[in-house]
Protein backbone atom coordinates (compact mmCIF):
# COMPACT_ATOMS: atom_id res chain seq x y z
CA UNK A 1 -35.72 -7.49 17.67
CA UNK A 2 -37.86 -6.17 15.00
CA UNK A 3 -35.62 -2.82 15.06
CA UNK A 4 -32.35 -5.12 14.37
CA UNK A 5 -34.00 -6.50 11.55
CA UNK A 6 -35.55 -3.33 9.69
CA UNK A 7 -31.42 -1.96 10.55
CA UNK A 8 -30.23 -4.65 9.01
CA UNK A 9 -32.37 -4.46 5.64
CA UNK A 10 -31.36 -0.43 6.01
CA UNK A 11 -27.50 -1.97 6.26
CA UNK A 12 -28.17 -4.15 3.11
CA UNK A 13 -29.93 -1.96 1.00
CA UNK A 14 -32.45 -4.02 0.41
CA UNK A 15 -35.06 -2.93 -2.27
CA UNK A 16 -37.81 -0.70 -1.27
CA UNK A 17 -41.46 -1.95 0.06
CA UNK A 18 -44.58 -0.95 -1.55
CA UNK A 19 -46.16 -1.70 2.21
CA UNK A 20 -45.02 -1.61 5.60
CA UNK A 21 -47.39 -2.97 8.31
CA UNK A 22 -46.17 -1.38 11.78
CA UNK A 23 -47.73 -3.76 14.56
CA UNK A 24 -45.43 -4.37 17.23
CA UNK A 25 -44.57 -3.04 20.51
CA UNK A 26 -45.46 0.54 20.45
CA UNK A 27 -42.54 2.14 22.38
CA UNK A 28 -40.67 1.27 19.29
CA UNK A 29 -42.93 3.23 16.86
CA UNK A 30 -41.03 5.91 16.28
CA UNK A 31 -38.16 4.08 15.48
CA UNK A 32 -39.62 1.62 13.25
CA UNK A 33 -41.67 4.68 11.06
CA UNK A 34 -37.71 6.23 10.75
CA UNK A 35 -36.68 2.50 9.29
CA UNK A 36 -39.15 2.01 7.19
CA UNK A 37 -39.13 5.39 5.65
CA UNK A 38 -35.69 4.18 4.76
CA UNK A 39 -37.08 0.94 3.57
CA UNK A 40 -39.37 3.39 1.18
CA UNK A 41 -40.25 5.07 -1.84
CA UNK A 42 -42.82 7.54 -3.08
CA UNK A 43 -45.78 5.61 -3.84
CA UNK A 44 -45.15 3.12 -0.56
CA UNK A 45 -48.21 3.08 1.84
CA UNK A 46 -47.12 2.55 5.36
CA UNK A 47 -50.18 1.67 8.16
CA UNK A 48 -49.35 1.47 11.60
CA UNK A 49 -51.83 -0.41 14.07
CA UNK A 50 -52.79 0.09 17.38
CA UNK A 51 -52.20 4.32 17.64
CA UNK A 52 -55.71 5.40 19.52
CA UNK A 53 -54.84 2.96 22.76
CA UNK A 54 -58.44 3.32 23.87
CA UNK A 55 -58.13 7.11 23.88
CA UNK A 56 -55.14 7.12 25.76
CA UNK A 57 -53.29 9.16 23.35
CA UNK A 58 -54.79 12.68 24.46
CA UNK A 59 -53.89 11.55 28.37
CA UNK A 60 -50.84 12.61 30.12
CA UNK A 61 -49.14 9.46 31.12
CA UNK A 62 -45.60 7.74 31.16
CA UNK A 63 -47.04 4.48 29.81
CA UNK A 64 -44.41 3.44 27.59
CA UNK A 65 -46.54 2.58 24.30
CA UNK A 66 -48.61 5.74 24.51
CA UNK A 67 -45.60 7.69 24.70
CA UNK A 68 -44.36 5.66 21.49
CA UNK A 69 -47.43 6.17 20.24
CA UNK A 70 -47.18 10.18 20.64
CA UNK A 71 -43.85 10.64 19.32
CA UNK A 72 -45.06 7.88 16.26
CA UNK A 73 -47.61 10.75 15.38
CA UNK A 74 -45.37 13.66 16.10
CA UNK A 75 -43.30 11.97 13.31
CA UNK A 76 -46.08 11.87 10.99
CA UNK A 77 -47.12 15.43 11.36
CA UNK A 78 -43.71 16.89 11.05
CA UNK A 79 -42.53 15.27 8.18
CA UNK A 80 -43.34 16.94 4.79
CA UNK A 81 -42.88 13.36 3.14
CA UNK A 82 -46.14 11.72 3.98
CA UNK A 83 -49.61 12.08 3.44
CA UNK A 84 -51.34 10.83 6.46
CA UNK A 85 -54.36 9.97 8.20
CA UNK A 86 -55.59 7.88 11.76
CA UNK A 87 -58.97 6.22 11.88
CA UNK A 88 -60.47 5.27 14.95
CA UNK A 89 -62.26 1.91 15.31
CA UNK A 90 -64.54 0.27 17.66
CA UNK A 91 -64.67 -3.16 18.28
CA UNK A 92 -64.00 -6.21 20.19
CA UNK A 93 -61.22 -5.11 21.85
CA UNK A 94 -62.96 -0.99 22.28
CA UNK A 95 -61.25 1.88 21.17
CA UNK A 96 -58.46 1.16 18.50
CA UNK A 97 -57.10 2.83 15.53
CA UNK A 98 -54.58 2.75 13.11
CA UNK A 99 -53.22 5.24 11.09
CA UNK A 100 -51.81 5.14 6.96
CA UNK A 101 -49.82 6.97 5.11
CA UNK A 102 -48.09 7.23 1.26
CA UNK A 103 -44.79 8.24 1.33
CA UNK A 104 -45.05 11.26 -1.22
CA UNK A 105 -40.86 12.06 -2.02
């Protein structure tokens, strides 16, 4: 649902974020980094949580979030827009990561 409602905003032309949060199902990612680049404006810092998947990211696999998650990051690198970075974390829950970027033009 969370794609209907960052179309929606897009169909309103509702007033740019300063931050977008990206936390939800990770199949999606792609499509909710293209929404809320439409949702931006240079200066806006967009994070997106969850992107290392315990390492899973380097793996061949058809797992539907780390497939999000690899196109999500193919985004980032090929678009000369953003300024970007992932971190890796370790915690609680292992391997994790999230990655944030500023929306440059």
């Amino acid at each position: 649902m969370a794609v209907q409602s960052l179309q929606r905003l897009v169909d309103e032309k509702a007033e740019p974020f300063d931050l977008v949060f990206i936390d939800a199902d990770k199949e999606n990612d792609p499509e909710y980094l293209r929404l809320s680049l439409l949702l931006s404006r240079p200066g806006t810092v967009i994070i997106g949580d969850n992107v290392v998947r315990k390492g899973r990211v380097v793996e061949q696999t058809n797992d539907p979030d780390v497939v999000g998650v690899k196109k999500y990051f193919e985004l980032l690198g090929s678009d000369p827009h953003l300024d970007t970075t992932a971190v890796q974390t370790v915690g609680a829950k292992g391997w994790d990561g999230f990655s944030i970027m500023v929306v440059r033009t």
